[in-house]
N, C-alpha and C. Protein backbone atom coordinates (compact mmCIF):
# COMPACT_ATOMS: atom_id res chain seq x y z
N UNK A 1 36.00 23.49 0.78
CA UNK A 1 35.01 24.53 0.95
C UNK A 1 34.33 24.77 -0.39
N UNK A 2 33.03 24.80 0.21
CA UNK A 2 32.61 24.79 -1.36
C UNK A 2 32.08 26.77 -1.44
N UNK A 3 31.55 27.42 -2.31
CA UNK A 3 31.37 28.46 -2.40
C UNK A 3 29.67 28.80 -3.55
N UNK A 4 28.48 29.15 -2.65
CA UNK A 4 27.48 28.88 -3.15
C UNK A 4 26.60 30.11 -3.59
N UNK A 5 26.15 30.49 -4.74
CA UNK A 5 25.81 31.72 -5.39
C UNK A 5 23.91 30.77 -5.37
N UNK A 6 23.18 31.64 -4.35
CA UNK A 6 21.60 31.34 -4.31
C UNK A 6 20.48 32.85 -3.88
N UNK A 7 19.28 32.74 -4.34
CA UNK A 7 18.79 33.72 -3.77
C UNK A 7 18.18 33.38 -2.53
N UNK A 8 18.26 32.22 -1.57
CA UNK A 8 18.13 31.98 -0.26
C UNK A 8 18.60 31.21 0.37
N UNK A 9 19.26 32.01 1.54
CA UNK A 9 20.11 31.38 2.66
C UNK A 9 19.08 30.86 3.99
N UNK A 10 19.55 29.95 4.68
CA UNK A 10 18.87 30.45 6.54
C UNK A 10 20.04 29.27 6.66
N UNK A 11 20.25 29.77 8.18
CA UNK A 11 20.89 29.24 8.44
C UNK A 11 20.27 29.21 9.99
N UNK A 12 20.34 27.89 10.68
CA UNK A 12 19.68 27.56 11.86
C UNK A 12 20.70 27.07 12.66
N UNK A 13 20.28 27.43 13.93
CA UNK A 13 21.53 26.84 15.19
C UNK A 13 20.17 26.05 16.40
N UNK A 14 20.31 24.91 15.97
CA UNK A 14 19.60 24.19 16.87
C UNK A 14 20.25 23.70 18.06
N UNK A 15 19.65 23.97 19.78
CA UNK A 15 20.19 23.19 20.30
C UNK A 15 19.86 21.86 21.15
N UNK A 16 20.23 21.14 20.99
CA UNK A 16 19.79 19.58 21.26
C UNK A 16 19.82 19.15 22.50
N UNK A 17 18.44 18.75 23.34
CA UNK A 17 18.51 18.54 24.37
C UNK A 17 18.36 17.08 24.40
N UNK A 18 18.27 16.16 24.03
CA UNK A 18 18.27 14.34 24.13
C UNK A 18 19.29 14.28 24.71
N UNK A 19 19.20 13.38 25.83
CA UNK A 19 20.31 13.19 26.42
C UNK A 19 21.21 12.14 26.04
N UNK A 20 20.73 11.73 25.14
CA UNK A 20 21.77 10.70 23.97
C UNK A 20 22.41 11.40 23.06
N UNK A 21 22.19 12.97 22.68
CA UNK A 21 22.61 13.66 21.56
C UNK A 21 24.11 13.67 21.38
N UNK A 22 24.63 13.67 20.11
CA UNK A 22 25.76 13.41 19.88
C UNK A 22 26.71 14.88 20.06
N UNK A 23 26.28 15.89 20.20
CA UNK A 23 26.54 16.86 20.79
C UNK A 23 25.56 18.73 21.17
N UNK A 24 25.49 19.08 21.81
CA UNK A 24 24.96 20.41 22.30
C UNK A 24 23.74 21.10 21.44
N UNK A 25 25.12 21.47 20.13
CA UNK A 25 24.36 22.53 19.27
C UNK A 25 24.63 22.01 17.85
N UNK A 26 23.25 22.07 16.84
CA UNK A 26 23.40 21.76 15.37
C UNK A 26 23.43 22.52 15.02
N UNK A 27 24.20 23.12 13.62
CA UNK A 27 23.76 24.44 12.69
C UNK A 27 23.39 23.60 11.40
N UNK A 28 22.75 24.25 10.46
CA UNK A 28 21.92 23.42 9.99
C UNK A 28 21.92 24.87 8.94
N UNK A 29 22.63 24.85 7.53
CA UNK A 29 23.09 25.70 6.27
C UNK A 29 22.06 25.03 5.44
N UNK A 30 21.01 25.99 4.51
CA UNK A 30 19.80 25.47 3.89
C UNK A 30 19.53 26.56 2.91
N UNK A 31 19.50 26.08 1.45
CA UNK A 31 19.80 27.36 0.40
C UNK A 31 18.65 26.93 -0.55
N UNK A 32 18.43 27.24 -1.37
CA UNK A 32 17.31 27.19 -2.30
C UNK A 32 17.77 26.94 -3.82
N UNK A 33 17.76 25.61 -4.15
CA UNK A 33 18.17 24.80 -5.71
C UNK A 33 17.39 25.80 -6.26
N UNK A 34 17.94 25.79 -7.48
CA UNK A 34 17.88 26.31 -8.88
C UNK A 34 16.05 25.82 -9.48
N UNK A 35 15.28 26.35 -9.79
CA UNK A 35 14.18 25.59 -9.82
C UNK A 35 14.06 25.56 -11.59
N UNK A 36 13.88 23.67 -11.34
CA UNK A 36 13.92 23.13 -12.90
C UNK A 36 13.55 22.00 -12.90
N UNK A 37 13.22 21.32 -13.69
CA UNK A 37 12.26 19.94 -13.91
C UNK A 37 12.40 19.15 -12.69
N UNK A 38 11.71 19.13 -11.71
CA UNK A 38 11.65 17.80 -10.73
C UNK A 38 11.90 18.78 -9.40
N UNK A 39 12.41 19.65 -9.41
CA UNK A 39 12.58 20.54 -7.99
C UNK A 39 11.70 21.92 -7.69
N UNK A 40 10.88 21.59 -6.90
CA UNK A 40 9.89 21.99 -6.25
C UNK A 40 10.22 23.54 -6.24
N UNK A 41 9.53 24.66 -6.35
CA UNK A 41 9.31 26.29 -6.12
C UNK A 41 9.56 26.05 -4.92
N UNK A 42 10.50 26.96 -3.86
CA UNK A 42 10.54 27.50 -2.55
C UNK A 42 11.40 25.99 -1.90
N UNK A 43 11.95 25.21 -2.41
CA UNK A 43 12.31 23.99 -1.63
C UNK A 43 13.34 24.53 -0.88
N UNK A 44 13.86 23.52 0.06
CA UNK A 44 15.18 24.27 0.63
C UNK A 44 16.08 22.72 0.44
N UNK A 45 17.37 23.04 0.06
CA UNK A 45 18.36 21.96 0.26
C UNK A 45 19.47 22.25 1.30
N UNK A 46 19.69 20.78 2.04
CA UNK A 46 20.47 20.86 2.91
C UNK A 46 21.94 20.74 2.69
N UNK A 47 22.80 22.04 2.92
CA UNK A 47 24.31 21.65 2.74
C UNK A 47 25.24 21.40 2.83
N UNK A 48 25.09 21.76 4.57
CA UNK A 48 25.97 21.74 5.57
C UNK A 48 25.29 21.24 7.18
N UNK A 49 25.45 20.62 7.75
CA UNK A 49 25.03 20.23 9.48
C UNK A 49 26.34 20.51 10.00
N UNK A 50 26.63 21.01 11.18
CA UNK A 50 28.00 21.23 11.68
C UNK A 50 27.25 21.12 13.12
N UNK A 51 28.28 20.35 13.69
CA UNK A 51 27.75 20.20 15.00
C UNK A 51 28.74 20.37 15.98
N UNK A 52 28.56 20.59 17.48
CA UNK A 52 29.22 21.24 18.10
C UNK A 52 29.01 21.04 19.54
N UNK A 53 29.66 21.32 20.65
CA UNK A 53 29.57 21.21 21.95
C UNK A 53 29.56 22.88 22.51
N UNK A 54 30.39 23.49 21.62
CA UNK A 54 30.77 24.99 22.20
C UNK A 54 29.17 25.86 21.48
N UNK A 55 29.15 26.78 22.69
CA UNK A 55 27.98 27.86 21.60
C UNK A 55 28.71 28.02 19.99
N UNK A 56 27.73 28.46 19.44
CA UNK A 56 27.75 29.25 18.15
C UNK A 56 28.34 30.35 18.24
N UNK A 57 29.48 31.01 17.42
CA UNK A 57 29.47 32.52 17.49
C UNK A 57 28.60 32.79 16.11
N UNK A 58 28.18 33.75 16.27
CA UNK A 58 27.45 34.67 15.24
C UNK A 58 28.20 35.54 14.88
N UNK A 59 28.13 35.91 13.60
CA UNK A 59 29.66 37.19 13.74
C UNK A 59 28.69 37.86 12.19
N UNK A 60 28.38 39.18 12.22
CA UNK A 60 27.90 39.81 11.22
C UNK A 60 28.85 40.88 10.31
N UNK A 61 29.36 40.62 9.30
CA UNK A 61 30.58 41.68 9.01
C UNK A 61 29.99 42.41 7.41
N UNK A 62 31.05 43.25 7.06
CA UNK A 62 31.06 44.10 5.85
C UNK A 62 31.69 43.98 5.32
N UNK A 63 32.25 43.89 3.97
CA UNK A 63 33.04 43.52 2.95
C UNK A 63 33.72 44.98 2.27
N UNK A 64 34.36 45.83 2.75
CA UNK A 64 34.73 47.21 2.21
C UNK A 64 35.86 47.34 0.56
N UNK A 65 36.10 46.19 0.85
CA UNK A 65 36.63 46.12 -0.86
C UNK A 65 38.15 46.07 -0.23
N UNK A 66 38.49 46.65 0.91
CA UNK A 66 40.15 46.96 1.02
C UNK A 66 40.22 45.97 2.53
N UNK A 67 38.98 46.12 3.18
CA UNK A 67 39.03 45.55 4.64
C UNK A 67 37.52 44.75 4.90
N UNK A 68 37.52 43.78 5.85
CA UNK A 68 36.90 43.44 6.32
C UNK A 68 36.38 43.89 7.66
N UNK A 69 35.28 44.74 8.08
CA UNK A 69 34.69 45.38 9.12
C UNK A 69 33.60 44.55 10.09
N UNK A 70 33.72 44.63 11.44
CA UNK A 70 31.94 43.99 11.60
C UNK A 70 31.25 45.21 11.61
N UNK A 71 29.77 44.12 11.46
CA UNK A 71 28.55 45.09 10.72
C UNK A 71 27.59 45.08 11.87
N UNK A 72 28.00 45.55 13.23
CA UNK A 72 26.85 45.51 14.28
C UNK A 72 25.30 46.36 13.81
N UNK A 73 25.18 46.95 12.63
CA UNK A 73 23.81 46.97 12.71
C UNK A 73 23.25 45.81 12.38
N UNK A 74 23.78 44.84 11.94
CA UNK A 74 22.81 43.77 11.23
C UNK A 74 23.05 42.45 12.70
N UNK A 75 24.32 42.68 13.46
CA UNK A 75 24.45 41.70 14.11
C UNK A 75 24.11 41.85 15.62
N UNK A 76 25.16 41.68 16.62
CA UNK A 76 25.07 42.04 18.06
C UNK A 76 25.22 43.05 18.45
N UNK A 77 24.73 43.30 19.57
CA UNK A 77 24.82 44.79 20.68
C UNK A 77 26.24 44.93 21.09
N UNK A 78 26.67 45.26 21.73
CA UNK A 78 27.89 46.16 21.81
C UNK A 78 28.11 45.21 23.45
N UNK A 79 27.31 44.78 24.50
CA UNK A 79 27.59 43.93 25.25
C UNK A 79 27.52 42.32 24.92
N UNK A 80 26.54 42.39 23.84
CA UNK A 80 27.01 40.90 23.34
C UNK A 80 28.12 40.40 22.41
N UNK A 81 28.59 41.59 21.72
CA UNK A 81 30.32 41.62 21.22
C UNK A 81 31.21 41.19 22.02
N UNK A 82 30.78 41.51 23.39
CA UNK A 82 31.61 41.87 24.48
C UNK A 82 31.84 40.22 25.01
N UNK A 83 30.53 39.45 24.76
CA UNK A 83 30.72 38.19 24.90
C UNK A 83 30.80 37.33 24.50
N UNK A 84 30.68 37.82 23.11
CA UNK A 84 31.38 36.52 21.55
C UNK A 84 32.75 37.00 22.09
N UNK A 85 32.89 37.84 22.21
CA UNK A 85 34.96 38.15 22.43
C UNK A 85 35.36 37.28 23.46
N UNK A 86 34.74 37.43 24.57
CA UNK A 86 34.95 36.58 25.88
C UNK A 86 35.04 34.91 25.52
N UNK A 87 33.59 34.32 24.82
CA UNK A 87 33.72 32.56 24.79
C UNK A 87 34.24 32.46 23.59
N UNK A 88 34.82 33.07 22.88
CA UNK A 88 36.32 33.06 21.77
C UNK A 88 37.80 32.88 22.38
N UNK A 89 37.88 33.85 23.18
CA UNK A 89 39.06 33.96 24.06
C UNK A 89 39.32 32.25 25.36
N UNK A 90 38.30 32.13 25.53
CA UNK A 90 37.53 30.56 26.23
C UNK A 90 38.04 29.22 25.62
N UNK A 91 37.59 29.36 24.66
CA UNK A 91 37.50 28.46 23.49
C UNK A 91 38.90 27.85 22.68
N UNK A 92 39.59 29.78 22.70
CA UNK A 92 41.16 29.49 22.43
C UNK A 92 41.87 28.74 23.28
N UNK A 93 41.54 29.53 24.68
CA UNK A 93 42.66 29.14 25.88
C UNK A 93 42.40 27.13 26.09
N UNK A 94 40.93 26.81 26.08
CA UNK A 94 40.68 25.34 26.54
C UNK A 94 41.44 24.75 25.03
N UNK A 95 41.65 25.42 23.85
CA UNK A 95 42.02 24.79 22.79
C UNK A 95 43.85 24.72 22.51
N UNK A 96 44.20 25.47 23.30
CA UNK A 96 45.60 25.61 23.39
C UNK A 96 47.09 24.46 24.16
């Protein structure tokens, strides 16, 4: 695991419909190099592709210094919690 200090993140969840695709859903981690001789203002570098058959969970949290909290203002509604919990619980049981 690497651990990356940038002033821009995005992070993309593509999902792939070719019916040759090697699986479902891409995420696709894209941060912004250091800008210095030869690297372009605003570029984005690629750092991670993770690919996948299962949805994405999204999970938005808070860092409280003593605990780790989720941060539903920044993330899901309170019924879509309801269903990252559900295809987690899914995901375990087909993984078990």
């Amino acid at each position: 695991m690497s651990i990356i200090k940038t002033d821009f993140v995005e992070i993309e969840i593509q999902q792939q419909t070719d019916p040759d695709r090697a699986t479902h859903w891409c995420t696709i981690i894209k941060v912004q190099p250091e800008v210095k001789p030869g690297v372009m203002a605003g570029a984005l570098e690629i750092k991670n592709i993770i690919m996948t058959d299962y949805d994405p969970i999204v999970r938005y949290t808070k860092d409280l210094g003593d605990k780790i909290i989720e941060n539903p203002q920044y993330g899901l509604s309170e019924k879509e919690e309801l269903h990252r919990q559900m295809r987690r619980k899914e995901f375990q049981n087909e993984n078990n």
